[in-house]
Protein backbone atom coordinates (compact mmCIF):
# COMPACT_ATOMS: atom_id res chain seq x y z
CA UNK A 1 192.74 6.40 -22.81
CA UNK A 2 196.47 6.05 -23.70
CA UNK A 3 196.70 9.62 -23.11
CA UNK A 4 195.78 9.05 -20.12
CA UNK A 5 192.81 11.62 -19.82
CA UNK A 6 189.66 9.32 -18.67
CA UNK A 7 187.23 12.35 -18.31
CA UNK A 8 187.57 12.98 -22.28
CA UNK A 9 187.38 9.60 -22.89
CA UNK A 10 183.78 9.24 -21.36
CA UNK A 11 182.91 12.62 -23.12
CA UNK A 12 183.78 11.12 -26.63
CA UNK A 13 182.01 7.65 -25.65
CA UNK A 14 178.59 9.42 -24.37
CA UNK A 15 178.91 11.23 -27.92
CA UNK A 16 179.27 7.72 -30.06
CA UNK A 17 176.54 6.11 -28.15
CA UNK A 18 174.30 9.23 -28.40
CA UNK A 19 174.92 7.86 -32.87
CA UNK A 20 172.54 5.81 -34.18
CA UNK A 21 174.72 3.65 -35.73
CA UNK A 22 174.64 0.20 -35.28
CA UNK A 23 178.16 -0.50 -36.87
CA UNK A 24 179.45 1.49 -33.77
CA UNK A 25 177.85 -1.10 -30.67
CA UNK A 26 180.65 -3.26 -30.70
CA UNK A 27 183.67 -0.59 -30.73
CA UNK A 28 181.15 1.17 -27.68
CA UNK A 29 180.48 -2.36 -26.09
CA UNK A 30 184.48 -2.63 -26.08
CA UNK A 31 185.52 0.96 -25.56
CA UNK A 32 183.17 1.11 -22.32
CA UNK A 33 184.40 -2.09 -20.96
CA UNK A 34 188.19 -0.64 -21.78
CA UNK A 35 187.29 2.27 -20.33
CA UNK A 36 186.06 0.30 -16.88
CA UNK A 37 189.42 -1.42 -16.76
CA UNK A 38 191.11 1.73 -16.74
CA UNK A 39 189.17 3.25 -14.18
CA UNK A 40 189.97 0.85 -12.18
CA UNK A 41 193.57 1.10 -12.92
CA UNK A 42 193.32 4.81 -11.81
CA UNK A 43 191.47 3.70 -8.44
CA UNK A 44 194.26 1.47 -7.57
CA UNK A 45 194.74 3.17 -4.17
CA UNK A 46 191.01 3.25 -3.82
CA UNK A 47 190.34 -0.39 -3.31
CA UNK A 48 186.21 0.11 -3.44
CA UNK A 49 186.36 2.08 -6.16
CA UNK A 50 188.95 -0.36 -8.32
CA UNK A 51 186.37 -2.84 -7.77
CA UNK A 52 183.10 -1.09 -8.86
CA UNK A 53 185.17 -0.18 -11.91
CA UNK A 54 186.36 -3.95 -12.53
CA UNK A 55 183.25 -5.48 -11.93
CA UNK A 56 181.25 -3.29 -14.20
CA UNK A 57 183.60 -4.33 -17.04
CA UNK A 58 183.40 -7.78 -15.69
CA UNK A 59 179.68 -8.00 -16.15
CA UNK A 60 179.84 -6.97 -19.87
CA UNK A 61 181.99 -9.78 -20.11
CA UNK A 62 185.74 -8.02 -20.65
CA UNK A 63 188.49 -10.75 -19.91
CA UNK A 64 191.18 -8.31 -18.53
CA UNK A 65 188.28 -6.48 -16.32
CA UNK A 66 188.04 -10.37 -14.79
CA UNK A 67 191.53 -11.08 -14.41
CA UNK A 68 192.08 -7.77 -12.32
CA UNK A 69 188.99 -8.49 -10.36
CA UNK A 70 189.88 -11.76 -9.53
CA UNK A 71 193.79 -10.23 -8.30
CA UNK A 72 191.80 -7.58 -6.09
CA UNK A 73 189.60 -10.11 -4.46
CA UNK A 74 193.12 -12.30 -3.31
CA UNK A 75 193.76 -8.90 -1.14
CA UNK A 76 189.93 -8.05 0.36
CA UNK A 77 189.30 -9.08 3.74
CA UNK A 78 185.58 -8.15 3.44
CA UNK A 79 184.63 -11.91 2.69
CA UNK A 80 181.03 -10.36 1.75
CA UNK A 81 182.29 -8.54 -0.76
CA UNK A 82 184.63 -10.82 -1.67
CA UNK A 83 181.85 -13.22 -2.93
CA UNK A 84 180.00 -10.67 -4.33
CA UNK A 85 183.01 -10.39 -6.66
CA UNK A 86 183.66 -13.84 -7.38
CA UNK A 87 179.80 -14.26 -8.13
CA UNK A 88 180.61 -11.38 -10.89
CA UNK A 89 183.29 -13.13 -12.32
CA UNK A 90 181.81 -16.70 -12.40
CA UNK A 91 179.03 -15.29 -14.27
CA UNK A 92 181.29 -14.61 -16.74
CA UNK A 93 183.58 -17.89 -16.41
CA UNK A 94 181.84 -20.17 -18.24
CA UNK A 95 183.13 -18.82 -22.03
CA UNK A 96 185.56 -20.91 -24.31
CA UNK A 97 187.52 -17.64 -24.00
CA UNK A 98 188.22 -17.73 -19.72
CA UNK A 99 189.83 -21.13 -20.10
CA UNK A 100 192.56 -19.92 -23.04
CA UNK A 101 193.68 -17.77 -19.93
CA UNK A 102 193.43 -20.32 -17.31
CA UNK A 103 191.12 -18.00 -15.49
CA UNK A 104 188.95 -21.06 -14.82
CA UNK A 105 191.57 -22.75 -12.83
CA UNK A 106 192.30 -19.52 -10.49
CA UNK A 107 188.60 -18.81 -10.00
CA UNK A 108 188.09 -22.45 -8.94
CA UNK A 109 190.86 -21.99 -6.94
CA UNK A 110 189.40 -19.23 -4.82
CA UNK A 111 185.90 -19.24 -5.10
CA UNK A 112 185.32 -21.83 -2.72
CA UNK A 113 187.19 -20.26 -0.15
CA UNK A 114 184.33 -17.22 0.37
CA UNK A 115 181.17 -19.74 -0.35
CA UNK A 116 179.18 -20.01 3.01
CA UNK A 117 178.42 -23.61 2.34
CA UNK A 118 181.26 -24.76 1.34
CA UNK A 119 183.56 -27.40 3.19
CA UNK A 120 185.99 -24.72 3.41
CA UNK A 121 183.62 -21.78 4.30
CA UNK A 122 182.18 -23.69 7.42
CA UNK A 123 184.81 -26.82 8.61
CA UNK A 124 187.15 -24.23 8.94
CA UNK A 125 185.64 -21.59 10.56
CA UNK A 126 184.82 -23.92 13.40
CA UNK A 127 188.06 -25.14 13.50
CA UNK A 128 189.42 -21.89 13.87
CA UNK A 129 187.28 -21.56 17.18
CA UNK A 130 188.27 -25.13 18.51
CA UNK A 131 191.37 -23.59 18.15
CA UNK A 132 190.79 -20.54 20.27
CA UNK A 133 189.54 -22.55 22.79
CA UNK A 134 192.51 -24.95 22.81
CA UNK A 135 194.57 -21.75 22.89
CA UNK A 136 192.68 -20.11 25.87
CA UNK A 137 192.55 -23.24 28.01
CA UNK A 138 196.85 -23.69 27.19
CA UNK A 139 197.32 -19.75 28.80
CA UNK A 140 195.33 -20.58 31.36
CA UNK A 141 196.25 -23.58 32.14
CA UNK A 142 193.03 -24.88 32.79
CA UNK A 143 191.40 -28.75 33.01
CA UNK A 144 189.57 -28.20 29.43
CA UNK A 145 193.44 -28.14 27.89
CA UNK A 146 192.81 -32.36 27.12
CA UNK A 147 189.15 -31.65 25.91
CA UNK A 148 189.82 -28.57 23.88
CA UNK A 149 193.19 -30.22 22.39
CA UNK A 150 191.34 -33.77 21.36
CA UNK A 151 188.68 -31.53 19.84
CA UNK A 152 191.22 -29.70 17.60
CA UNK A 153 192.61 -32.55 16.63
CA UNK A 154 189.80 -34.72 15.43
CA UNK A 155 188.12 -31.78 13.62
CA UNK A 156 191.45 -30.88 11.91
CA UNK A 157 191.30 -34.97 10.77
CA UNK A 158 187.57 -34.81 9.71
CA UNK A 159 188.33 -31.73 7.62
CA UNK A 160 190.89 -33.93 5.93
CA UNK A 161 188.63 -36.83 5.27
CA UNK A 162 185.94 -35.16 3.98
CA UNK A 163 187.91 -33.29 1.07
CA UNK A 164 188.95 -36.41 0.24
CA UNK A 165 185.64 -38.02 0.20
CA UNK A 166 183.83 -35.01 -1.85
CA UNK A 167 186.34 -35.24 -4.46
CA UNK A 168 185.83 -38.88 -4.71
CA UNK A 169 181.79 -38.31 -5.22
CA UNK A 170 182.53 -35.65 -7.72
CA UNK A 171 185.00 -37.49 -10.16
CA UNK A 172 184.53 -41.19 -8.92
CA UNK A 173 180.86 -41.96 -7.86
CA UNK A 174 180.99 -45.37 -8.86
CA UNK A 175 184.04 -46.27 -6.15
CA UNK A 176 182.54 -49.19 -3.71
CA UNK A 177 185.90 -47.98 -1.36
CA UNK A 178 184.47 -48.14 1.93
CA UNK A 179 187.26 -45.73 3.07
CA UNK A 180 188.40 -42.44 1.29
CA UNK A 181 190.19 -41.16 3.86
CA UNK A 182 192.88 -38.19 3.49
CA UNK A 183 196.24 -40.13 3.15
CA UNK A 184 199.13 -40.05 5.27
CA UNK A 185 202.78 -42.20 3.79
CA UNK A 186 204.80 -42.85 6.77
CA UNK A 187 207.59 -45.08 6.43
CA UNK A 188 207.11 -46.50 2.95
CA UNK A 189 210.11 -48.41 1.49
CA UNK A 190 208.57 -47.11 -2.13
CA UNK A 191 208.55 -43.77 -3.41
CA UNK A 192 205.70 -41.58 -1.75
CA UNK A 193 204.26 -41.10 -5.01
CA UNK A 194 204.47 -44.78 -5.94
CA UNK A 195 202.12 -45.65 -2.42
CA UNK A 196 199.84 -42.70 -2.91
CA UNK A 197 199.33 -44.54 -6.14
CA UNK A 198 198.72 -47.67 -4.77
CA UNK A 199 196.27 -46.32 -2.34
CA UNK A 200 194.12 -44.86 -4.77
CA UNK A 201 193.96 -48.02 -7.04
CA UNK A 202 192.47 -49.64 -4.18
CA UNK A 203 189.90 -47.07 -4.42
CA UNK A 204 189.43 -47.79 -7.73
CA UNK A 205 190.44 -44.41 -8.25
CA UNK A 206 192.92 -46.31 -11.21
CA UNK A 207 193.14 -43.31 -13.77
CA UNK A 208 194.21 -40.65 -10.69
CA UNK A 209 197.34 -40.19 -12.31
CA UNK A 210 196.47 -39.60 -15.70
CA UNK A 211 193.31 -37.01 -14.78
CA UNK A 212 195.09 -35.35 -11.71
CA UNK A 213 198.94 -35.13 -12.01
CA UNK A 214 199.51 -31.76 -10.03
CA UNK A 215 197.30 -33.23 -7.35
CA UNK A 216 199.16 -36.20 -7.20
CA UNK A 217 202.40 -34.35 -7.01
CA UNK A 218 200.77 -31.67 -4.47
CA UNK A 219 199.92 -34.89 -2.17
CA UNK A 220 203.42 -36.59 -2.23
CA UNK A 221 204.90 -33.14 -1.54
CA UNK A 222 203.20 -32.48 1.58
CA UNK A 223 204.08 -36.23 3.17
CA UNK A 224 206.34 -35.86 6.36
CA UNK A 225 208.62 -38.22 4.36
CA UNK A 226 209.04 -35.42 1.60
CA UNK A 227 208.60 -32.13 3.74
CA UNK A 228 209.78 -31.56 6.85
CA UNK A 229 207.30 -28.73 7.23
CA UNK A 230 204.46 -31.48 7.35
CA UNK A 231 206.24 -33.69 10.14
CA UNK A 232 203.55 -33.43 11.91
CA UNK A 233 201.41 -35.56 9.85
CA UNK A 234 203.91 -38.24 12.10
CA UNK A 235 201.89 -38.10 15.31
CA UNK A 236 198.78 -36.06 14.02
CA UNK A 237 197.02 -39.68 13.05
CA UNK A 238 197.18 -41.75 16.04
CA UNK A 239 197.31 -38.27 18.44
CA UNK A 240 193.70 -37.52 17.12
CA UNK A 241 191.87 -40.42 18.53
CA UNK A 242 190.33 -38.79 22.03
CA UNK A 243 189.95 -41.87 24.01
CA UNK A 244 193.35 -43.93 23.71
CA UNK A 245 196.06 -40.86 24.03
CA UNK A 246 194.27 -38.93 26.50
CA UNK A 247 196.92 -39.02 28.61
CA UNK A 248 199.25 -38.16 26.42
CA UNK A 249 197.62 -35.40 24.91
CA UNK A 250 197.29 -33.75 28.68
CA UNK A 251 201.36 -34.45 29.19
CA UNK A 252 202.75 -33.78 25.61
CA UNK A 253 203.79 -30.21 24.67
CA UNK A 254 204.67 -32.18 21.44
CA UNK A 255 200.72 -32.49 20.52
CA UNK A 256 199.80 -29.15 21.17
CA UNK A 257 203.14 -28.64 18.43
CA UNK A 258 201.04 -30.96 16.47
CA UNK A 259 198.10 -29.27 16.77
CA UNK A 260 199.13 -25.95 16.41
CA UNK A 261 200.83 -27.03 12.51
CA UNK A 262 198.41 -28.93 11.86
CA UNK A 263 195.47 -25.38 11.89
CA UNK A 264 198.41 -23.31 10.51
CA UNK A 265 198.61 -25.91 7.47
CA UNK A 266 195.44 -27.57 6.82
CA UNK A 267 193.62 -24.32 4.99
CA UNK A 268 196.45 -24.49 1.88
CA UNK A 269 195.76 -28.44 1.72
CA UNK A 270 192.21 -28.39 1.69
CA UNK A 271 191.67 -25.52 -0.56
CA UNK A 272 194.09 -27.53 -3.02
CA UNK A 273 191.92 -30.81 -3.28
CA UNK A 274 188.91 -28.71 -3.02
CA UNK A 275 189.98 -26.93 -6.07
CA UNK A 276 190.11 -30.24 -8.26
CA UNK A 277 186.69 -31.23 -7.08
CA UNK A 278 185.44 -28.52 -9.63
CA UNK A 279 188.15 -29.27 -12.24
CA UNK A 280 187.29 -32.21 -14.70
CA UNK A 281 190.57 -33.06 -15.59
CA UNK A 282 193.83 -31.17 -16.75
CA UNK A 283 192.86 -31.17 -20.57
CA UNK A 284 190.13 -28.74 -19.55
């Protein structure tokens, strides 16, 4: 293999395993799945083939075989195949030896993302076509533009909510909150983090910083007080409500701003809280 000359390689391998031997399974068992990983090395321009190659060393359970999986699945489009893949890799996941590598925190990271009943898998997707309608009725200027914009707007906020509200059933099912509701700091005289802090106490969510300190810092980073990219978080709240601002949803190019940022940002936000929903805590 260092040579370079795979064809040889799976000569001399068919030759070993054709040896009864049984001191030579493992080196096989770890020159096959080696010989997978370069394979799919080879077939980097062959995206298909990369794949077959990195799942099949994948499924004997080779580390590296996972870790280049998992980078080949960020580029497919095919989301089909894409969870085929994942599947491949999560059946391997569950080893002492994925979380040395932190491959347990990428795969949660993305495996939601191609599950078809997942918050993200379905909330999204029909956002996406609220959002083609809301798009359609703004070219055409026709009298749906109020219904179509109210309907982004509200699904965009019910996304929010209910990542919010899964991750409190995963890590705090004993909260009595009545309301776990995606949180929005405007105009707090204490430091973002401080009130996010606050909020979640009331929760009874009291050991949130402790168990989730990149969440907690991903949440104060993405307040319109902290980044202007989320300013829109400003008017997104009280804009969302379909039967007090109707009016100014039909007159306001500022909402369909609003709601426009709002799809464009919402997918990296949810997929981060979804990702802790499946991630005990950071000493994992």
């Amino acid at each position: 293999m260092k040579i370079g000359n795979l064809d040889v390689c799976s000569n001399m391998l068919a030759i070993i395993r054709g040896e009864d031997n049984m001191r030579n399974q493992d080196n096989v068992r770890q020159l096959t799945m080696d010989l997978f990983v370069a394979k799919g090395e080879k077939a980097a321009g062959d995206g298909i083939k990369a794949i077959r190659m990195f799942t099949c060393a994948t499924k004997m359970g080779s580390l590296e075989g996972a870790k280049r999986l998992l980078q080949e699945t960020k580029q497919m489009k095919d989301l089909a195949l894409r969870k085929r893949a994942l599947k491949s890799i999560a059946s391997v996941a569950n080893g002492n030896w994925c979380q040395q590598f932190n491959l347990k925190e990428e795969l949660a990271a993305i495996l939601p993302s191609c599950d078809d009943g997942s918050l993200i898998g379905n909330e999204l997707k029909t956002l996406r076509d609220c959002q083609l309608e809301m798009e359609f009725s703004i070219l055409m200027g026709d009298d749906n533009l109020v219904t179509n914009l109210s309907n982004v707007l509200q699904k965009g906020r019910n996304i929010l909510n209910h990542a919010m509200e899964f991750f409190g059933k995963k890590h705090y099912p004993k909260s009595k909150a009545k309301s776990v509701d995606f949180i929005i700091v405007q105009k707090s005289k204490k430091p973002v983090d401080q009130t996010i802090q606050e909020i979640l106490a009331k929760r009874e969510w009291r050991d949130f910083k402790s168990r989730f300190t990149q969440l907690l810092t991903f949440l104060a980073s993405i307040q319109p007080e902290t980044n202007s990219k989320f300013e829109w978080m400003k008017d997104f709240t009280c804009l969302n409500n379909n039967d007090k601002h109707r009016h100014s949803l039909q007159n306001s190019r500022k909402t369909i701003s609003v709601a426009r940022d709002m799809c464009s940002n919402i997918e990296e936000i949810v997929e981060e809280i979804y990702k802790w929903c499946w991630i005990t805590d950071q000493k994992h």
